[in-house]
N, C-alpha and C. Protein backbone atom coordinates (compact mmCIF):
# COMPACT_ATOMS: atom_id res chain seq x y z
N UNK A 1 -24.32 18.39 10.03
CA UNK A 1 -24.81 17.29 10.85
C UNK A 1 -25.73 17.79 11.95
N UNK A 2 -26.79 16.61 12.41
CA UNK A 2 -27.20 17.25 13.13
C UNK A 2 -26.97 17.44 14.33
N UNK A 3 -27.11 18.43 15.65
CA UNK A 3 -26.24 18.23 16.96
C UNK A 3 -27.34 18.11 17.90
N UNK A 4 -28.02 16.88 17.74
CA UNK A 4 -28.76 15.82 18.41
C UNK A 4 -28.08 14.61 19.03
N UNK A 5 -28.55 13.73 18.51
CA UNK A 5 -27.69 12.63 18.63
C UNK A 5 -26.70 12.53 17.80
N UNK A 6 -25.30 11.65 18.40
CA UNK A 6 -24.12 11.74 17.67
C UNK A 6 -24.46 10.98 16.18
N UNK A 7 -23.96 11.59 15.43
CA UNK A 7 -24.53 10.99 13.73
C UNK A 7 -23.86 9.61 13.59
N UNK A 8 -24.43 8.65 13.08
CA UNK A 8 -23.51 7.20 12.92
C UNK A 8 -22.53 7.48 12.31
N UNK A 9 -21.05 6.57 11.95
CA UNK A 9 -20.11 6.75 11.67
C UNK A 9 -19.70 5.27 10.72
N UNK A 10 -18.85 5.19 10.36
CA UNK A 10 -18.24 3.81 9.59
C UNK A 10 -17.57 2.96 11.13
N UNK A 11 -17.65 1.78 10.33
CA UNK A 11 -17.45 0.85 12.06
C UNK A 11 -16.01 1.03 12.68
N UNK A 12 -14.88 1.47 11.75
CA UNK A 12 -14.03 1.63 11.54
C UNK A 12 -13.14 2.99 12.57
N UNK A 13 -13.89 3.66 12.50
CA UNK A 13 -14.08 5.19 12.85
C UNK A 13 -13.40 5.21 14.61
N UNK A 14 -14.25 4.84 15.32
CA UNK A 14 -13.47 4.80 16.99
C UNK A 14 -13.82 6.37 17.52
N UNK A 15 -13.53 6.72 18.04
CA UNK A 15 -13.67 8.09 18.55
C UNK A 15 -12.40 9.12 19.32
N UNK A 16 -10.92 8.54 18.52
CA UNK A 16 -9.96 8.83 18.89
C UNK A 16 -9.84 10.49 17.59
N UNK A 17 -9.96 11.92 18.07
CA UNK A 17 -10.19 13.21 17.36
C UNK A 17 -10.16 13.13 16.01
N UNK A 18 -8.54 12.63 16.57
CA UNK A 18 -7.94 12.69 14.43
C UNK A 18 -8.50 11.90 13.61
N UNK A 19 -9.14 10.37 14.45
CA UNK A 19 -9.59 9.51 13.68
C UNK A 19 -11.04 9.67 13.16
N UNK A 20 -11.49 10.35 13.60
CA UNK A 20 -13.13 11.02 13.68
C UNK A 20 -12.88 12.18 12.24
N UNK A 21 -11.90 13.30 12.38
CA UNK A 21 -11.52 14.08 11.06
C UNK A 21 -11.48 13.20 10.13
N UNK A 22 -10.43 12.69 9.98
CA UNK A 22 -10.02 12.24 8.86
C UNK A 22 -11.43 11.33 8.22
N UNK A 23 -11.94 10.75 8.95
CA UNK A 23 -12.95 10.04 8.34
C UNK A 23 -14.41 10.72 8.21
N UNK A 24 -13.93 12.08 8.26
CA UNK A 24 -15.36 13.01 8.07
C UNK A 24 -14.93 14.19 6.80
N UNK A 25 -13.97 14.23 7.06
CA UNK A 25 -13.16 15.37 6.03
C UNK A 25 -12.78 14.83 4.81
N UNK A 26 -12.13 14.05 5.00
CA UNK A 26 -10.96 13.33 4.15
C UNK A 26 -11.29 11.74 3.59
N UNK A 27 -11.58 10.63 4.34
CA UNK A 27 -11.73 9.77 3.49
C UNK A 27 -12.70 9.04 2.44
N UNK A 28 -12.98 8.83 1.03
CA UNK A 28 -13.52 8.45 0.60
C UNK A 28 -13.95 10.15 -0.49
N UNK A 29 -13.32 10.97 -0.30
CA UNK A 29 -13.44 12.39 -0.63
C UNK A 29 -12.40 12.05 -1.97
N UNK A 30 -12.82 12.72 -3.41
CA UNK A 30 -11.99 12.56 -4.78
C UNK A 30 -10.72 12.90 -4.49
N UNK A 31 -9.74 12.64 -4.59
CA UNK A 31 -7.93 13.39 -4.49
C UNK A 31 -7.53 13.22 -6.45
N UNK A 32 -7.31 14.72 -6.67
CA UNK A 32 -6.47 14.25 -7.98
C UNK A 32 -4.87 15.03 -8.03
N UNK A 33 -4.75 15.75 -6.91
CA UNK A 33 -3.34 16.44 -6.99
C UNK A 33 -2.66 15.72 -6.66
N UNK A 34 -1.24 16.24 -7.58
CA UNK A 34 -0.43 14.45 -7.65
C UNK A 34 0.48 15.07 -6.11
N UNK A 35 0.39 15.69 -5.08
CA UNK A 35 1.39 16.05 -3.69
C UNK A 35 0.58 15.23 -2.75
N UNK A 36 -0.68 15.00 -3.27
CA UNK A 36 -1.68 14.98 -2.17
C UNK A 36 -1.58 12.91 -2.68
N UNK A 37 -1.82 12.80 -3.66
CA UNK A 37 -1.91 11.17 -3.93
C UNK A 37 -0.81 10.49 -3.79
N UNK A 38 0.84 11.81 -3.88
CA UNK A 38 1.27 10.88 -3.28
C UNK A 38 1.68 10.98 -1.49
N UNK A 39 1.34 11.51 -1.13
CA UNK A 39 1.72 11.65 0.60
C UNK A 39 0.83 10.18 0.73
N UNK A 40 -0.96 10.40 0.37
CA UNK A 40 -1.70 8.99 0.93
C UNK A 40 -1.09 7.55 0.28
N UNK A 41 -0.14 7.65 -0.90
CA UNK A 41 -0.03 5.89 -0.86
C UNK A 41 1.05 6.07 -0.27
N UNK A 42 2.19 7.19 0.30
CA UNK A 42 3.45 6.86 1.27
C UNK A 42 2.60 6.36 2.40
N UNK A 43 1.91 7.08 2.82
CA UNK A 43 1.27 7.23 4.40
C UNK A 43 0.97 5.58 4.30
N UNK A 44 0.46 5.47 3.53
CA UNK A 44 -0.28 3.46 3.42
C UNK A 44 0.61 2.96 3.17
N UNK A 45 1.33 3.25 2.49
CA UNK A 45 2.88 1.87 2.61
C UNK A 45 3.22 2.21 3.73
N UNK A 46 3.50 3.48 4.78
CA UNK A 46 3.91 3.22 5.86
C UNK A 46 3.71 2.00 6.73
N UNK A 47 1.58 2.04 6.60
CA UNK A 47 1.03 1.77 7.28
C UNK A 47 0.89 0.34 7.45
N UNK A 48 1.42 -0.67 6.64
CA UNK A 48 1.42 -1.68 6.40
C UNK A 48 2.13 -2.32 7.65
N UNK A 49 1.44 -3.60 8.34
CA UNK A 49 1.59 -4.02 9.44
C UNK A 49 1.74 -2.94 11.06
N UNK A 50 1.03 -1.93 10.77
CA UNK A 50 0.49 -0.87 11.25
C UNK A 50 -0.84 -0.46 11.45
N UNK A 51 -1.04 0.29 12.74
CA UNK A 51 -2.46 0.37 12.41
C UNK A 51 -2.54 1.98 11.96
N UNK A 52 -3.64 2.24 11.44
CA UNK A 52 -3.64 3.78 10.30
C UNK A 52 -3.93 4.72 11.98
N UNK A 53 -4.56 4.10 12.79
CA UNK A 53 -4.37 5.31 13.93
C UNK A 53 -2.84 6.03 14.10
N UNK A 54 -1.84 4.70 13.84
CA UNK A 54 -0.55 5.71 14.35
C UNK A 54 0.08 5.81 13.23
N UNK A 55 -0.34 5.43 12.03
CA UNK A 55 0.04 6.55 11.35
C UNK A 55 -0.72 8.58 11.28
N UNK A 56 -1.59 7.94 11.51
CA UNK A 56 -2.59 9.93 11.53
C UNK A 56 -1.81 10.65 12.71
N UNK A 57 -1.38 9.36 13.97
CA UNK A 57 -1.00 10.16 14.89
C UNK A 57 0.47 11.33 14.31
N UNK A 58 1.40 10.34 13.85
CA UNK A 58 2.29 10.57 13.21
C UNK A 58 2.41 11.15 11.76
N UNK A 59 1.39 11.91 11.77
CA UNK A 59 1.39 12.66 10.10
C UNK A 59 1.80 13.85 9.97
N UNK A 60 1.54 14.49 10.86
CA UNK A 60 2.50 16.35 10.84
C UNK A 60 3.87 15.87 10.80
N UNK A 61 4.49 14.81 11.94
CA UNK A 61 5.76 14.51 11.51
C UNK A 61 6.30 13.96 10.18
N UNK A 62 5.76 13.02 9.79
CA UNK A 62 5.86 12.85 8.67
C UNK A 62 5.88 13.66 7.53
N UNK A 63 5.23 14.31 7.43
CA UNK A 63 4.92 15.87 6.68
C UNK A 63 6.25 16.78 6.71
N UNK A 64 6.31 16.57 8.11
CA UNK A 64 7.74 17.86 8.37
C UNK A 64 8.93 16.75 7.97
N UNK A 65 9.40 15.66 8.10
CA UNK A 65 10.21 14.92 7.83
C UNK A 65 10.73 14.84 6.34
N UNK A 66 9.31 14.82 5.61
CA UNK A 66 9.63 14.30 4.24
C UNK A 66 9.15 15.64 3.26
N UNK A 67 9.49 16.72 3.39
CA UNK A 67 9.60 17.94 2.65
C UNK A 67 8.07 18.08 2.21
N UNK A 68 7.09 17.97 3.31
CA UNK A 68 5.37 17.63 2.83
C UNK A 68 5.26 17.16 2.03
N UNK A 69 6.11 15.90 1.63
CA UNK A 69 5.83 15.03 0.41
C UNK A 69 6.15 15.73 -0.96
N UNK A 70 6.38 16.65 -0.91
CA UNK A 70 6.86 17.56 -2.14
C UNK A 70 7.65 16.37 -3.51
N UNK A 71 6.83 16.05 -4.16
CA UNK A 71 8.03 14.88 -5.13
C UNK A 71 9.68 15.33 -5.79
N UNK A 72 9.70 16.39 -6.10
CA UNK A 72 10.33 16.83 -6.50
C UNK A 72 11.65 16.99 -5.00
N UNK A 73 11.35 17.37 -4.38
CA UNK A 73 12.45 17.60 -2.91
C UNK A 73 12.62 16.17 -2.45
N UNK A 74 11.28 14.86 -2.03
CA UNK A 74 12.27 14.08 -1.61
C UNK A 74 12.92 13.09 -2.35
N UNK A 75 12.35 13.03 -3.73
CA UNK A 75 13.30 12.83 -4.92
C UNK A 75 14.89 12.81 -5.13
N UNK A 76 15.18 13.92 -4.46
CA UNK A 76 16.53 14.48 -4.47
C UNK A 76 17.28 13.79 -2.88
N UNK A 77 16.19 13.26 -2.02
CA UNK A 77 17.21 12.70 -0.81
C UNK A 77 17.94 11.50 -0.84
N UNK A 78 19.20 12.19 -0.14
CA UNK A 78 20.19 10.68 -0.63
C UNK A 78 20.48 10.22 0.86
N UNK A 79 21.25 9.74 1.20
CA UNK A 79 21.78 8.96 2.05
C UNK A 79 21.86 9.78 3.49
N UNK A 80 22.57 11.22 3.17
CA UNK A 80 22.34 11.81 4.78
C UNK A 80 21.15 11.78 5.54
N UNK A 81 19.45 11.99 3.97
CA UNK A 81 18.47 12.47 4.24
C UNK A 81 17.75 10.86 5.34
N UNK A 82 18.61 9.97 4.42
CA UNK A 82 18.19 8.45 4.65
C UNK A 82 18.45 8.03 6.36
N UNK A 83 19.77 8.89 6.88
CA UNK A 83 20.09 8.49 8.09
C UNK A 83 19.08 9.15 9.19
N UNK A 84 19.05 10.56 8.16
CA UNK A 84 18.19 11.75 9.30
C UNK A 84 16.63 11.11 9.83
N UNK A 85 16.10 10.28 8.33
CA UNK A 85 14.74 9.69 8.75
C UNK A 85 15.06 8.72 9.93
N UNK A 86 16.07 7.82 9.85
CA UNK A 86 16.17 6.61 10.76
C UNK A 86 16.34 7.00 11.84
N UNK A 87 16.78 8.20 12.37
CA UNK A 87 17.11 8.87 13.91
C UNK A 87 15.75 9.45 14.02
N UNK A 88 14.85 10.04 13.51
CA UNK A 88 13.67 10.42 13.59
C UNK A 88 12.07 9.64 14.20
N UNK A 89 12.03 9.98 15.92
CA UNK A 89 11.15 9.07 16.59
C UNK A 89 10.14 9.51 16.28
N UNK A 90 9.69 10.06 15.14
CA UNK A 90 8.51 10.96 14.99
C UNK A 90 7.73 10.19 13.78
N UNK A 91 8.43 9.68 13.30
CA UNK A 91 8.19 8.87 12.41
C UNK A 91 8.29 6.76 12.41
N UNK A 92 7.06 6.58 11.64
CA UNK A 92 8.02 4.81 11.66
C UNK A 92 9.65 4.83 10.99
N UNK A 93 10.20 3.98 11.77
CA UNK A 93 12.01 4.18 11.40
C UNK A 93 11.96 2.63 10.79
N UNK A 94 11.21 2.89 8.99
CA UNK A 94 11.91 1.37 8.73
C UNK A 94 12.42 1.97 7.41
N UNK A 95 13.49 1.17 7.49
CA UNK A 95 14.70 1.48 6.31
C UNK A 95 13.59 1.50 5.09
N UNK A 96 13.22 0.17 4.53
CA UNK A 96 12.41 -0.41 3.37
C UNK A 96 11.57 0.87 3.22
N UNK A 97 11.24 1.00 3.66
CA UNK A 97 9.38 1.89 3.73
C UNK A 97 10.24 3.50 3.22
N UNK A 98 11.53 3.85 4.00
CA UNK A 98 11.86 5.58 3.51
C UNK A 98 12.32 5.23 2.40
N UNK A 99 13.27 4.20 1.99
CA UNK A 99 14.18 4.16 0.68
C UNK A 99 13.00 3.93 -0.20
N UNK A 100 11.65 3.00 -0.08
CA UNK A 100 10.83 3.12 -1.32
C UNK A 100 9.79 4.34 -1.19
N UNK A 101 9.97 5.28 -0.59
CA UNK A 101 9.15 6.39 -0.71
C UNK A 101 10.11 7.21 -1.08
N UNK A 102 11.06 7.36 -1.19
CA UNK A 102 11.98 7.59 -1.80
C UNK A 102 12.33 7.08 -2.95
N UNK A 103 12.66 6.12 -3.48
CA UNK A 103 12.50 5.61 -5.00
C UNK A 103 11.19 6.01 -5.60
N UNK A 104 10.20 6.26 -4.58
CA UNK A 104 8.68 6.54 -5.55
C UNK A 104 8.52 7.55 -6.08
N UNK A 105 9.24 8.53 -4.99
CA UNK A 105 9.41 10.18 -5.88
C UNK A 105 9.88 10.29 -6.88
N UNK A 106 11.05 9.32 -6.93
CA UNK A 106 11.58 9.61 -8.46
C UNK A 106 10.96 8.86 -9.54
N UNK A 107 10.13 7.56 -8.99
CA UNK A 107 9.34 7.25 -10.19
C UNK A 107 8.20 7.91 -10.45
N UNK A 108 7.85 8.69 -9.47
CA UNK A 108 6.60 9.76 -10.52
C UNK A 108 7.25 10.56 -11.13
N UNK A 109 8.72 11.08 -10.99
CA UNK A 109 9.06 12.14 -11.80
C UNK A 109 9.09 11.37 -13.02
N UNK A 110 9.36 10.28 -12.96
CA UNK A 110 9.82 9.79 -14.20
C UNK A 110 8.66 9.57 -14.90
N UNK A 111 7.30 9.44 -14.73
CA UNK A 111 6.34 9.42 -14.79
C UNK A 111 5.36 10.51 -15.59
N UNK A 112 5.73 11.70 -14.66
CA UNK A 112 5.79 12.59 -15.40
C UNK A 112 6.75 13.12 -16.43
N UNK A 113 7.65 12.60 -16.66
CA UNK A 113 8.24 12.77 -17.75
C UNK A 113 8.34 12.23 -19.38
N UNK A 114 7.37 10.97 -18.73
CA UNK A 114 6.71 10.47 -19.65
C UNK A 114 5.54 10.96 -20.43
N UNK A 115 4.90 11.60 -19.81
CA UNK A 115 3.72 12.93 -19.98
C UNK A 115 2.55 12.35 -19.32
N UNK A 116 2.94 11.38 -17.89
CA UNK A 116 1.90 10.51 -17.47
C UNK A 116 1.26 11.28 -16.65
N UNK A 117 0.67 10.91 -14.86
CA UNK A 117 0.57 11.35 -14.08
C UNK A 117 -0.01 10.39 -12.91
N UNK A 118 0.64 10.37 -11.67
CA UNK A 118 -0.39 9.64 -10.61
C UNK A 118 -1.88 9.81 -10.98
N UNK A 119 -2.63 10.69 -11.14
CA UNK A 119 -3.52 10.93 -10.84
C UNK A 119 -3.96 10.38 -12.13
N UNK A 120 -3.83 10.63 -13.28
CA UNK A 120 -4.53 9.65 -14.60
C UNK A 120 -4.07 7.98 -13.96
N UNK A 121 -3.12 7.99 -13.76
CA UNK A 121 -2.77 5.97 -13.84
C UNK A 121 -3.85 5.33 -12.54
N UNK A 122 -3.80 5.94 -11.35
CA UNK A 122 -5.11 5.83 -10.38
C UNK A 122 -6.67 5.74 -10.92
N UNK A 123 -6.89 6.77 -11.34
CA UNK A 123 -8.13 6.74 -11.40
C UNK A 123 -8.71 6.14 -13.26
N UNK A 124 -7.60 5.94 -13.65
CA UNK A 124 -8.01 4.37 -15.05
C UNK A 124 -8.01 3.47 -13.96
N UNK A 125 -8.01 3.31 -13.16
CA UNK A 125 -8.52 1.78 -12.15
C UNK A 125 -9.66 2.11 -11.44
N UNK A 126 -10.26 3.25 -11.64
CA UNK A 126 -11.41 3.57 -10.44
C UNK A 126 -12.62 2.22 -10.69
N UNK A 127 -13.09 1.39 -10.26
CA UNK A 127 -14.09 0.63 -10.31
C UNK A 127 -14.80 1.03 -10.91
N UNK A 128 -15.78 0.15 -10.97
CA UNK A 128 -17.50 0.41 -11.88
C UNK A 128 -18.04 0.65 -10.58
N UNK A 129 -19.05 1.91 -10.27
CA UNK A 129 -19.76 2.15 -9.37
C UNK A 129 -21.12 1.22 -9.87
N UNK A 130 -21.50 0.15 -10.64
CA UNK A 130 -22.65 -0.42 -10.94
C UNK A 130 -22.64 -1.46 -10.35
N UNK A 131 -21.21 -2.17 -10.58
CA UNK A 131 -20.74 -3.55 -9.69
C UNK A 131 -20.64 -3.12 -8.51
N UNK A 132 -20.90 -2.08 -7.69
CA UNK A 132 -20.37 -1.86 -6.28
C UNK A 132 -21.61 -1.73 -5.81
N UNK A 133 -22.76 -2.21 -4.99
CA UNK A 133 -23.93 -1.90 -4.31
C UNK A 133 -23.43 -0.99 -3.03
N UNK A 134 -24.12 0.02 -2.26
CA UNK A 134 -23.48 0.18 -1.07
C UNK A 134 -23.51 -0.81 0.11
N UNK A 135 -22.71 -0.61 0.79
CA UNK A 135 -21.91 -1.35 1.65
C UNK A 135 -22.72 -1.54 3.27
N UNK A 136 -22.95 -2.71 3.39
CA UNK A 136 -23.33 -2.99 5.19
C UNK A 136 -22.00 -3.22 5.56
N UNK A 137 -22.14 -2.91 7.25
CA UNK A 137 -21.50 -3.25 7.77
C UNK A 137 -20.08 -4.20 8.03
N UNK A 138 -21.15 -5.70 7.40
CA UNK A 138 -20.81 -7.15 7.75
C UNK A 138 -20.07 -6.96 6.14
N UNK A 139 -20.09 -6.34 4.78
CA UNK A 139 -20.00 -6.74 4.00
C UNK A 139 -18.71 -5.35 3.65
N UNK A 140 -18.14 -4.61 4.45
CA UNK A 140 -16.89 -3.38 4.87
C UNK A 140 -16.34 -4.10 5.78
N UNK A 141 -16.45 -5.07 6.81
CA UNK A 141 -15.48 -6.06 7.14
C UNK A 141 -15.07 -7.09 6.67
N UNK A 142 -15.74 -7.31 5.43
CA UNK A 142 -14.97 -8.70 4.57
C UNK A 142 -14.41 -8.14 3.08
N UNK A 143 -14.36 -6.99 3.35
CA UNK A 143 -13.72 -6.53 2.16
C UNK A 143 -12.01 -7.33 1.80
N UNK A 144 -12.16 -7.45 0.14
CA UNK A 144 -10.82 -7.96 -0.08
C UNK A 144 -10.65 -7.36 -1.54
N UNK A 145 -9.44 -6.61 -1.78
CA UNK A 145 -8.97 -5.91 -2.99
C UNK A 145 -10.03 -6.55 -4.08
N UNK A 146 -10.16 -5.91 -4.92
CA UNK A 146 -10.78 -5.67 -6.19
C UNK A 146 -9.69 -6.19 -7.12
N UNK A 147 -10.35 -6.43 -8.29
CA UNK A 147 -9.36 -6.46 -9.76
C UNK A 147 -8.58 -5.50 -10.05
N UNK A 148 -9.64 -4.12 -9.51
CA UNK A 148 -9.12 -2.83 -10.11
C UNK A 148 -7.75 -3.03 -9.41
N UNK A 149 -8.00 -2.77 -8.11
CA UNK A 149 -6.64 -3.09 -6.76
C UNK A 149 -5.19 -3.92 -7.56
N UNK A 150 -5.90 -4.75 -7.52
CA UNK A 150 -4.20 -5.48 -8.23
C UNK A 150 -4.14 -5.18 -9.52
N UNK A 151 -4.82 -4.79 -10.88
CA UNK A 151 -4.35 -3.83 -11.45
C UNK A 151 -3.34 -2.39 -11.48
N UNK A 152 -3.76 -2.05 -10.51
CA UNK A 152 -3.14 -0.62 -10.21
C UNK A 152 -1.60 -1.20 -9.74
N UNK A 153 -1.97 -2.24 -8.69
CA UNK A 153 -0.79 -2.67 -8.14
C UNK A 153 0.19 -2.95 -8.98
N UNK A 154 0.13 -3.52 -9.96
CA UNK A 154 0.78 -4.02 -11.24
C UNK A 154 1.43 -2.92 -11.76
N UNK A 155 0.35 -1.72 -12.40
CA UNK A 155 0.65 -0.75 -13.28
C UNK A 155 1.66 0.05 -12.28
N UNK A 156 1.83 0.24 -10.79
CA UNK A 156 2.28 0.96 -10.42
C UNK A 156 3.66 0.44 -10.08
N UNK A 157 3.74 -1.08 -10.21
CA UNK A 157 5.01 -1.23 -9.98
C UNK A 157 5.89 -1.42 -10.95
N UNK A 158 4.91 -1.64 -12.39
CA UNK A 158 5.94 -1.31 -13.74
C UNK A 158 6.60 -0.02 -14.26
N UNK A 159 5.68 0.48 -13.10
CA UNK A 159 6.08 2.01 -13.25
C UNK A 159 7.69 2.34 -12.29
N UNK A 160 8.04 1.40 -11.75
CA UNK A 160 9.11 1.69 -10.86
C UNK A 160 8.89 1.78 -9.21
N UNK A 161 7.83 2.07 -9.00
CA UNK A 161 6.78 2.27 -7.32
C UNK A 161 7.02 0.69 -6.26
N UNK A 162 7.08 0.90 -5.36
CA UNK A 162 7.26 -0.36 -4.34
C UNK A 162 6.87 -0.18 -3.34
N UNK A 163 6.37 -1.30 -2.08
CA UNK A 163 5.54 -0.93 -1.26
C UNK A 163 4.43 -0.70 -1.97
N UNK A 164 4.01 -1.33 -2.77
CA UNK A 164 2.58 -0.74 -3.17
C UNK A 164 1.73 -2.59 -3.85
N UNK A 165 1.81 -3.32 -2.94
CA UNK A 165 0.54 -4.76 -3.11
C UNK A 165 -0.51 -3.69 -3.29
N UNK A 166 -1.44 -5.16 -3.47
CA UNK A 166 -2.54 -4.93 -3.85
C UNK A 166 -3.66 -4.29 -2.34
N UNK A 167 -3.27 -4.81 -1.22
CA UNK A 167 -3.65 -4.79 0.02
C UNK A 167 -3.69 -3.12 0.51
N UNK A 168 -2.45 -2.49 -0.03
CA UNK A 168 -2.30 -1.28 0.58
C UNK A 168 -2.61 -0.29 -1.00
N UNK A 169 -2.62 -1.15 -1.92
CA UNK A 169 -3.37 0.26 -3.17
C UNK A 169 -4.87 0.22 -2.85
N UNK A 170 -5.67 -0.74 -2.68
CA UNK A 170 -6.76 -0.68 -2.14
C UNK A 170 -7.10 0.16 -1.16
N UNK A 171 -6.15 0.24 -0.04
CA UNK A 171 -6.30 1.25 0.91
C UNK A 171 -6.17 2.73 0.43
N UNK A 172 -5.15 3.36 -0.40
CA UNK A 172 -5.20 3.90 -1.09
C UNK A 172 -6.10 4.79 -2.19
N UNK A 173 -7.05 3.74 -2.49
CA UNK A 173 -8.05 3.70 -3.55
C UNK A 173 -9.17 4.40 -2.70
N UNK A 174 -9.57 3.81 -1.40
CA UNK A 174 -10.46 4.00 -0.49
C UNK A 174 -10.26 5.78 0.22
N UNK A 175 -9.32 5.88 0.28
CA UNK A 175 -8.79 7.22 0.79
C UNK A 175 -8.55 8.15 0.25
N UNK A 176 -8.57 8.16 -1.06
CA UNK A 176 -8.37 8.97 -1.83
C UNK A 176 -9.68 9.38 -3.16
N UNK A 177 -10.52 8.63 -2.53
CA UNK A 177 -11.99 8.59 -3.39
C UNK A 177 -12.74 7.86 -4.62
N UNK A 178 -11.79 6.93 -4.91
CA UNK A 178 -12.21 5.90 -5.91
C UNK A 178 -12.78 4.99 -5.95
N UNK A 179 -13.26 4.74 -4.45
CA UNK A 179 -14.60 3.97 -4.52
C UNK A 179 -15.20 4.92 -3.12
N UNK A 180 -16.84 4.50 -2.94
CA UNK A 180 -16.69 4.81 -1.78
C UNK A 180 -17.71 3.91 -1.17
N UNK A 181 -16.29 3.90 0.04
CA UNK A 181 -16.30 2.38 0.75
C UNK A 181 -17.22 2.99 2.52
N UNK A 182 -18.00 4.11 2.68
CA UNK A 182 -18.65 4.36 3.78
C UNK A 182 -19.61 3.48 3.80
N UNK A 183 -19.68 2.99 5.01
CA UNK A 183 -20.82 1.75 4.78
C UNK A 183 -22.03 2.84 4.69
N UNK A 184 -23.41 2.32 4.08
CA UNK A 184 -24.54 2.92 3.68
C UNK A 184 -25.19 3.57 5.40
N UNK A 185 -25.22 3.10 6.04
CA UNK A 185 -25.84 3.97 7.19
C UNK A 185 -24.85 4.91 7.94
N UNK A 186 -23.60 4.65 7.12
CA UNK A 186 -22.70 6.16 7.49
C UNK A 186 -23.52 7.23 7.15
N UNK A 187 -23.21 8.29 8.02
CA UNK A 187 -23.64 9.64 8.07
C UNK A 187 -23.03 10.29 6.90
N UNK A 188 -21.92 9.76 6.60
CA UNK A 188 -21.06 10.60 5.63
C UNK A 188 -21.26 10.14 4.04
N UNK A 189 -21.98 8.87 4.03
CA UNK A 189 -22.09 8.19 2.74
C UNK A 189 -22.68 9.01 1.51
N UNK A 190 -23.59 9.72 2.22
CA UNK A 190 -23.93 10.51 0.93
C UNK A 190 -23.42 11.69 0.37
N UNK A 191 -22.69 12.75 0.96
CA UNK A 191 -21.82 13.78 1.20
C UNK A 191 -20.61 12.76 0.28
N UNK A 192 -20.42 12.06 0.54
CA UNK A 192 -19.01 11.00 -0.23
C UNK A 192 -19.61 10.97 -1.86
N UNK A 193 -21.24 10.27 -2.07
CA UNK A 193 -21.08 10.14 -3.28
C UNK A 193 -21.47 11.29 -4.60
N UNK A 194 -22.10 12.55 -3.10
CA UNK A 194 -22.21 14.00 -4.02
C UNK A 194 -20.88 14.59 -4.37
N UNK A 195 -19.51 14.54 -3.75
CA UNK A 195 -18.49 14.66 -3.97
C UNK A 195 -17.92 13.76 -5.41
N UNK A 196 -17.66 12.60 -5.10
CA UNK A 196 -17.88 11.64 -6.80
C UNK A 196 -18.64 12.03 -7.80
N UNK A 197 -19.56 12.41 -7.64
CA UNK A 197 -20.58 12.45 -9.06
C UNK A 197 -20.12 13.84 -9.16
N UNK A 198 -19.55 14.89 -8.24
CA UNK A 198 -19.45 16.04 -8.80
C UNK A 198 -17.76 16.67 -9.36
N UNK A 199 -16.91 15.15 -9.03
CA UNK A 199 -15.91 15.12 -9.45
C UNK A 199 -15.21 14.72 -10.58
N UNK A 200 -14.10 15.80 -11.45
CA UNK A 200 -14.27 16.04 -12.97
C UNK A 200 -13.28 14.91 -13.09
N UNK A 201 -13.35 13.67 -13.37
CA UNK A 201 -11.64 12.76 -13.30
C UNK A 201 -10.37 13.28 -14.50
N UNK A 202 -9.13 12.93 -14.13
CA UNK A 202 -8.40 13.12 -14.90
C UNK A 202 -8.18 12.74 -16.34
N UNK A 203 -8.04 13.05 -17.10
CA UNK A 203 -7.79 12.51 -18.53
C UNK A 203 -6.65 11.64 -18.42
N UNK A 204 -6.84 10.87 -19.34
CA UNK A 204 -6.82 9.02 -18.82
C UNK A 204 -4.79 9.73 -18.86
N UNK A 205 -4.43 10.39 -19.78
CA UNK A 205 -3.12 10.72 -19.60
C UNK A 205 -2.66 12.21 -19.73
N UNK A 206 -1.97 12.85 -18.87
CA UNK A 206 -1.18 13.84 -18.79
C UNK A 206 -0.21 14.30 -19.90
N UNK A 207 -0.43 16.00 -20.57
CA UNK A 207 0.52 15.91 -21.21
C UNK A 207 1.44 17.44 -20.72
């Protein structure tokens, strides 16, 4: 970037540190590791009736809370692990939100045991980048889920997954690189779609 004037940003953005990273590093960037896809749809079901600032604020805790999302470890938490989250001010303390991030671990295992994978069942919903023009401003504040969105939502809850509408897989979708939703006079918009075009997607299924 250049260190002239401050580079434009998505409207979204604010100038609170973490919120400035994450939306320079991280969002709208391809994710196909299934530790990493699933920490971002826990983090977004957290985030639901939340704003995503305090969840970022609250993400090392979260991280340290929930075995870095490891599927396999919090898979295995039962009821002590269940009380330890609810005493934990480091984290949001809602029952619903740990027990289904918790049921979710075990439905990707199960998932993978099917010979599936987060990362194939996600990105068979990635949009048509032809139907997507880039994005003004006025037209990243009236955004409303996609087909793909409640697709996924569907597929992911036949899969056993909860906490996961269409509202917060969309968010999801956005954060993890399956569309990219930088509005066009973002600084970062193009860096976003050299990342996409240079990203290999998963085969539609895992074996």
């Amino acid at each position: 970037m250049s260190t002239g004037a401050s580079p434009h940003r998505c409207w979204w953005c604010g100038d609170a540190p973490e919120y400035v990273a994450y939306h320079d590093d991280e969002w709208g960037r391809p994710v196909d590791g299934e530790r990493a896809l699933f920490e971002l749809l826990a983090l977004e079901g957290f985030q639901a009736g939340l704003s995503w600032h305090t969840i970022l604020r609250k993400r090392t805790a979260f991280r340290a809370a929930f075995a870095g999302f490891e599927p396999e470890a919090v898979a295995a938490f039962g009821a002590r692990e269940v009380a330890r989250l609810l005493a934990d001010a480091g984290i949001v303390r809602h029952r619903g939100k740990i027990e289904a991030t918790i049921g979710n671990a075990r439905a990707l295992l199960a998932l993978h045991a099917s010979g599936g994978s987060l990362a194939a069942l996600a990105w068979a919903h990635e949009p048509d980048t032809r139907a997507r023009p880039p994005l003004t401003e006025d037209a990243a504040r009236a955004l409303r889920p996609p087909a793909e969105a409640t697709a996924l939502s569907r597929a992911l809850q036949a899969a056993g997954f909860r906490f996961v509408g269409p509202t917060t897989v969309y968010a999801f979708m956005q954060a993890a690189g399956l569309v990219n939703d930088h509005v066009r006079a973002c600084a970062w918009w193009e860096s976003s779609e050299r990342a996409r075009a240079g990203f290999r997607r998963p085969p539609a299924r895992h074996t």
